[in-house]
Protein backbone atom coordinates (compact mmCIF):
# COMPACT_ATOMS: atom_id res chain seq x y z
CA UNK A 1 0.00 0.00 0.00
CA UNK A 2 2.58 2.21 0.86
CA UNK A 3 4.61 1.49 -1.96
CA UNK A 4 1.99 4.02 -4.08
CA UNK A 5 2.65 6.79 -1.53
CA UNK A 6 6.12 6.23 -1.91
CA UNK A 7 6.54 6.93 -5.18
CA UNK A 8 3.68 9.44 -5.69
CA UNK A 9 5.99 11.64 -3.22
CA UNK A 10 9.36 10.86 -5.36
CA UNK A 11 7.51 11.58 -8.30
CA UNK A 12 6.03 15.18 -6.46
CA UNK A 13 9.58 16.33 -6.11
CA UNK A 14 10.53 15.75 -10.02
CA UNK A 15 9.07 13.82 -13.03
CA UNK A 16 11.08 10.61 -13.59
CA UNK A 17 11.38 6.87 -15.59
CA UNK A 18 10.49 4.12 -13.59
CA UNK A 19 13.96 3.05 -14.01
CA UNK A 20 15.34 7.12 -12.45
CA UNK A 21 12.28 5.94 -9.42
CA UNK A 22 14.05 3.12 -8.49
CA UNK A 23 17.65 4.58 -8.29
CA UNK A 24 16.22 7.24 -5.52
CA UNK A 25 14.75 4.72 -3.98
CA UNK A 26 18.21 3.63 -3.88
CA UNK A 27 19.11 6.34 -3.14
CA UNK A 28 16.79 7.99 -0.09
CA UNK A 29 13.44 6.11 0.92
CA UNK A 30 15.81 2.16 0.67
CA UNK A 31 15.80 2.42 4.84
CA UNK A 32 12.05 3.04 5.07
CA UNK A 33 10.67 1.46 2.20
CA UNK A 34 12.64 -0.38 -0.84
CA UNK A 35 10.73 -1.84 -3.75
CA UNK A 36 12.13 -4.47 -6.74
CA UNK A 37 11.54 -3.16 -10.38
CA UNK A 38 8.59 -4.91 -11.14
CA UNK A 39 7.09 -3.69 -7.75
CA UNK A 40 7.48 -0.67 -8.92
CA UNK A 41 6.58 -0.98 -12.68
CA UNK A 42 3.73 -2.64 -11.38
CA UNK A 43 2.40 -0.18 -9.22
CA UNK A 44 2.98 2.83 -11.51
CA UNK A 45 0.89 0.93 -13.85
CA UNK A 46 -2.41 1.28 -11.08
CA UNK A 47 -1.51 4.47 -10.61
CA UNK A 48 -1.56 5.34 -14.24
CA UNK A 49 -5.09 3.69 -14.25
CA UNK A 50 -6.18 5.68 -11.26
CA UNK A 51 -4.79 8.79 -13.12
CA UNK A 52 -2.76 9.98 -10.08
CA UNK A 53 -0.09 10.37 -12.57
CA UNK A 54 0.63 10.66 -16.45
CA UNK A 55 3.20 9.53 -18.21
CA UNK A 56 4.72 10.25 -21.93
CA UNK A 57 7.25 8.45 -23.66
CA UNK A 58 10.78 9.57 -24.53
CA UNK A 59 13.28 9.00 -27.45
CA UNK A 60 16.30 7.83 -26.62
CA UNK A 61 19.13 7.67 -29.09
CA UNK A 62 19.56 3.84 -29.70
CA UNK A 63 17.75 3.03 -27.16
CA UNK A 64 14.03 2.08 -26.47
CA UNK A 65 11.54 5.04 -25.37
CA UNK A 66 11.53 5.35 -22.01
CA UNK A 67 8.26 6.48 -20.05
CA UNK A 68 8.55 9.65 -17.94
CA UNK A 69 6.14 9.65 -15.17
CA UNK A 70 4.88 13.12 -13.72
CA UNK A 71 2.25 13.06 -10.57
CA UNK A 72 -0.88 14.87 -11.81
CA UNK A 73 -3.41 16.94 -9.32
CA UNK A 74 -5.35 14.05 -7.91
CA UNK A 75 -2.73 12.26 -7.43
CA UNK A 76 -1.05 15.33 -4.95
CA UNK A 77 -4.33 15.37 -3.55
CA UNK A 78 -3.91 11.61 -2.69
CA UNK A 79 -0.67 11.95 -1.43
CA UNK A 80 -1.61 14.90 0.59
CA UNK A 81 -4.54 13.23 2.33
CA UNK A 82 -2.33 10.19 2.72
CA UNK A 83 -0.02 12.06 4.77
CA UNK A 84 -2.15 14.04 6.63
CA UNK A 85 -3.99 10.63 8.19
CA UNK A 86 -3.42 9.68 11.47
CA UNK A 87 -0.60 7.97 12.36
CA UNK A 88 -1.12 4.66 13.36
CA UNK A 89 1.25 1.79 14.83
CA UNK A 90 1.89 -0.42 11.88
CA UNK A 91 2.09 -4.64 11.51
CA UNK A 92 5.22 -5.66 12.47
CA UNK A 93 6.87 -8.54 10.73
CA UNK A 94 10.37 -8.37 11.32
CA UNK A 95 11.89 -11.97 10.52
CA UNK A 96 15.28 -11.23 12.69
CA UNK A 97 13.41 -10.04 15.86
CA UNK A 98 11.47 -13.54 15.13
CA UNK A 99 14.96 -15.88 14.84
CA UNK A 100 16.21 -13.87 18.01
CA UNK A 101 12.86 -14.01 20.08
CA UNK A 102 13.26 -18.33 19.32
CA UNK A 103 17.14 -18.31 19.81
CA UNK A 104 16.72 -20.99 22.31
CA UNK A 105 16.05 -23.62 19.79
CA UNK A 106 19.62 -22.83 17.86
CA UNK A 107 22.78 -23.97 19.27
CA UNK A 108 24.62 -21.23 21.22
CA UNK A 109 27.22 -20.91 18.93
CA UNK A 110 25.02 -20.96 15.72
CA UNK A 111 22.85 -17.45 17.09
CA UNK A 112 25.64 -15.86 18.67
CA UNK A 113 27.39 -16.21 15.08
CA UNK A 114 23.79 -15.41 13.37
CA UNK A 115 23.50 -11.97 15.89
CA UNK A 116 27.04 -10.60 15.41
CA UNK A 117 26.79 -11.36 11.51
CA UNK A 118 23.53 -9.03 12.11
CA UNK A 119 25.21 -6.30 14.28
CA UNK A 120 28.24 -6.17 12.03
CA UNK A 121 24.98 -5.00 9.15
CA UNK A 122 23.53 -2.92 11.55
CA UNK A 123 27.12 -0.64 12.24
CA UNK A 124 27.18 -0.53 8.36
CA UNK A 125 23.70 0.41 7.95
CA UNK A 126 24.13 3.29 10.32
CA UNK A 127 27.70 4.15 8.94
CA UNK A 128 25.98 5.04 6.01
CA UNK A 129 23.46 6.89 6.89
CA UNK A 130 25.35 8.56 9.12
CA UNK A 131 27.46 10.05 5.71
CA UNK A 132 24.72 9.99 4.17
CA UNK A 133 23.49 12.78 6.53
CA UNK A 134 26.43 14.20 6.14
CA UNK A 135 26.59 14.76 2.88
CA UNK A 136 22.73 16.45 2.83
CA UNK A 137 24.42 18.94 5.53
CA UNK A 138 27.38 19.87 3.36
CA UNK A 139 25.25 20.13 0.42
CA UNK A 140 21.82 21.11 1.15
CA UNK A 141 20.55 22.44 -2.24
CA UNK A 142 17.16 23.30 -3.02
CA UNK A 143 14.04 22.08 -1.44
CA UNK A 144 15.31 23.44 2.30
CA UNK A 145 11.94 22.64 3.40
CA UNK A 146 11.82 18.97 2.27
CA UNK A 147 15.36 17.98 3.20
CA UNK A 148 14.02 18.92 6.76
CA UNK A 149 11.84 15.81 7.56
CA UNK A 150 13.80 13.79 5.14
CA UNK A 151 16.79 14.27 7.81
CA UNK A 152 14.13 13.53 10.52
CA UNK A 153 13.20 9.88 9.22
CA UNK A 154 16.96 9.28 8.62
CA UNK A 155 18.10 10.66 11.87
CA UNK A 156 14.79 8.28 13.83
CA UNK A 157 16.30 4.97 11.66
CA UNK A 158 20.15 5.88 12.71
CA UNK A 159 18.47 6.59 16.29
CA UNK A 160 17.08 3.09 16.13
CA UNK A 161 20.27 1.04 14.75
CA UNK A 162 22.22 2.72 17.70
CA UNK A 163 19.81 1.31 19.99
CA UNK A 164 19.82 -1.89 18.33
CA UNK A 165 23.68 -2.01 18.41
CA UNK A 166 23.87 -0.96 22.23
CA UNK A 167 21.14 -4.11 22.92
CA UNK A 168 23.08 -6.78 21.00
CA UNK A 169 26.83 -5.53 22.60
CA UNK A 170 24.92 -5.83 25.76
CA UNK A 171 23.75 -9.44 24.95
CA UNK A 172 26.70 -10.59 23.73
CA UNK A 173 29.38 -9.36 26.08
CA UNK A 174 27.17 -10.62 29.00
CA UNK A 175 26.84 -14.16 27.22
CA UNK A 176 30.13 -14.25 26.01
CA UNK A 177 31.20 -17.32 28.24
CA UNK A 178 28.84 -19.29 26.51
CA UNK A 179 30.64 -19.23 23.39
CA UNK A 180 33.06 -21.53 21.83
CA UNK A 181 36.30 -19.85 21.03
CA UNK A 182 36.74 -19.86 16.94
CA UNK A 183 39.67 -21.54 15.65
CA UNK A 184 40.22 -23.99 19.05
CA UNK A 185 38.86 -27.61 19.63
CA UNK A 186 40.37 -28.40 23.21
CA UNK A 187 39.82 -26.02 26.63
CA UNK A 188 41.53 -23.02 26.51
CA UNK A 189 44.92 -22.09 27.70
CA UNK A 190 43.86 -20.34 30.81
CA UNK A 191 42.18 -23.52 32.02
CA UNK A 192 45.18 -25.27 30.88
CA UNK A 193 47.69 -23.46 33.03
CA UNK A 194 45.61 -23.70 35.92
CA UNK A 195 45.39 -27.13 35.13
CA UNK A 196 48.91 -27.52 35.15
CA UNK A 197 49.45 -25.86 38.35
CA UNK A 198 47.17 -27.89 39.99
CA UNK A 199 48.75 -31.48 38.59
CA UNK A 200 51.98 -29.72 40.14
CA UNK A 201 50.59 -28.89 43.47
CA UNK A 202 49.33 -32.52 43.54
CA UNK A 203 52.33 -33.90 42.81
CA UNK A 204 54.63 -31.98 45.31
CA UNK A 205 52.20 -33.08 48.05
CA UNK A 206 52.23 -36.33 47.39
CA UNK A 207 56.35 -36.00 47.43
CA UNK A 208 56.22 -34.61 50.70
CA UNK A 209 53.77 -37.53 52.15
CA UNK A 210 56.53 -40.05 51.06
CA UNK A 211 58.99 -38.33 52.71
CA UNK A 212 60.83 -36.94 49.04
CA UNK A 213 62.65 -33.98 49.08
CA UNK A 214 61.49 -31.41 46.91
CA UNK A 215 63.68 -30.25 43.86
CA UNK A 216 64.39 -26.57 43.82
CA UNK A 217 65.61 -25.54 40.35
CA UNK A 218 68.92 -22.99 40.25
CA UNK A 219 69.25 -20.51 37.68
């Protein structure tokens, strides 16, 4: 549904190919909403038919036409009223909050692996929208008012990876004894040593309670 609104609002800000629609997408909206091509092409096609936008074909030297889409007055009006709803609390289905919330039936090595493979996409994620937000600051442009709550809904996703990332460093560092060390098959070398010490303990007792000297080593 919201895949309509989506574009109606990419295609308010400048006419544009359905091919152009899916590079902003790309581009800007990707963290809120992403589409495939034939999502989109798809869609534009009802919206077409519903005459919330128009569209007129292009020559391109050796290349096909291309269709340039351009939203008309209804469809602003749609888009307008679609904003201006109420905001309500939308279905979640978020398929890694599912694995996570059943962890218990994975072995503890395969979701610790699964949830810092996730966290490592999450610090990316926000890495880049972090520049990305950068970038709009160093080169703000035209459409001041626009950019505005654009920077909003990227600042509230980056808000919401941090959060995210401070949760799953939490979970991790606090069940991190519960992990098997990569790359090592037997105990590790701090049990060993103690190990060791204890075997040699043992044995010097047992020297004593037979009445054998103990060997001091000389440098």
């Amino acid at each position: 549904m919201s895949l309509r609104f989506a574009l109606l609002g990419l295609l308010a800000v400048e006419p544009a190919s359905g091919y152009d629609l899916k590079r902003a997408i790309n581009r800007s909206t990707y963290f809120i909403w992403n589409a495939t091509g034939p999502q989109i092409y798809n869609t534009l096609h009802k919206l077409r038919e519903e005459g919330f936008i128009a569209s007129q074909s292009m020559a391109q030297k050796g290349k096909p036409d291309k269709q340039i889409h351009t939203i008309t007055a209804s469809g602003r009006t749609a888009l307008g009223g679609f904003v201006s709803e109420p905001i309500r609390a939308s279905v979640t289905r978020d398929e890694v909050l599912l694995r996570i919330f059943f962890g218990n039936f994975a072995s503890k090595k395969t979701i610790r692996r699964e949830i810092e493979s996730y966290l490592d996409r999450i610090r990316h994620e926000r890495s880049y929208l972090e520049a990305t937000e950068a970038r709009i600051n160093a080169h703000p442009g035209r459409k001041h008012e626009a950019r505005r709550f654009q920077l909003l809904s990227l600042r509230m996703k980056v808000a919401q990876y941090r959060a995210t990332e401070q949760e799953l460093v939490g979970f991790l560092g606090n069940n991190a004894s519960e992990a098997d060390e990569p790359g090592k098959t037997g105990p590790s070398e701090k049990a060993l040593t103690k190990k060791r010490f204890y075997m040699s303990s043992k044995s010097k007792r047992s020297n004593v309670a037979h009445g054998k000297p103990l060997r001091h080593r000389t440098a």
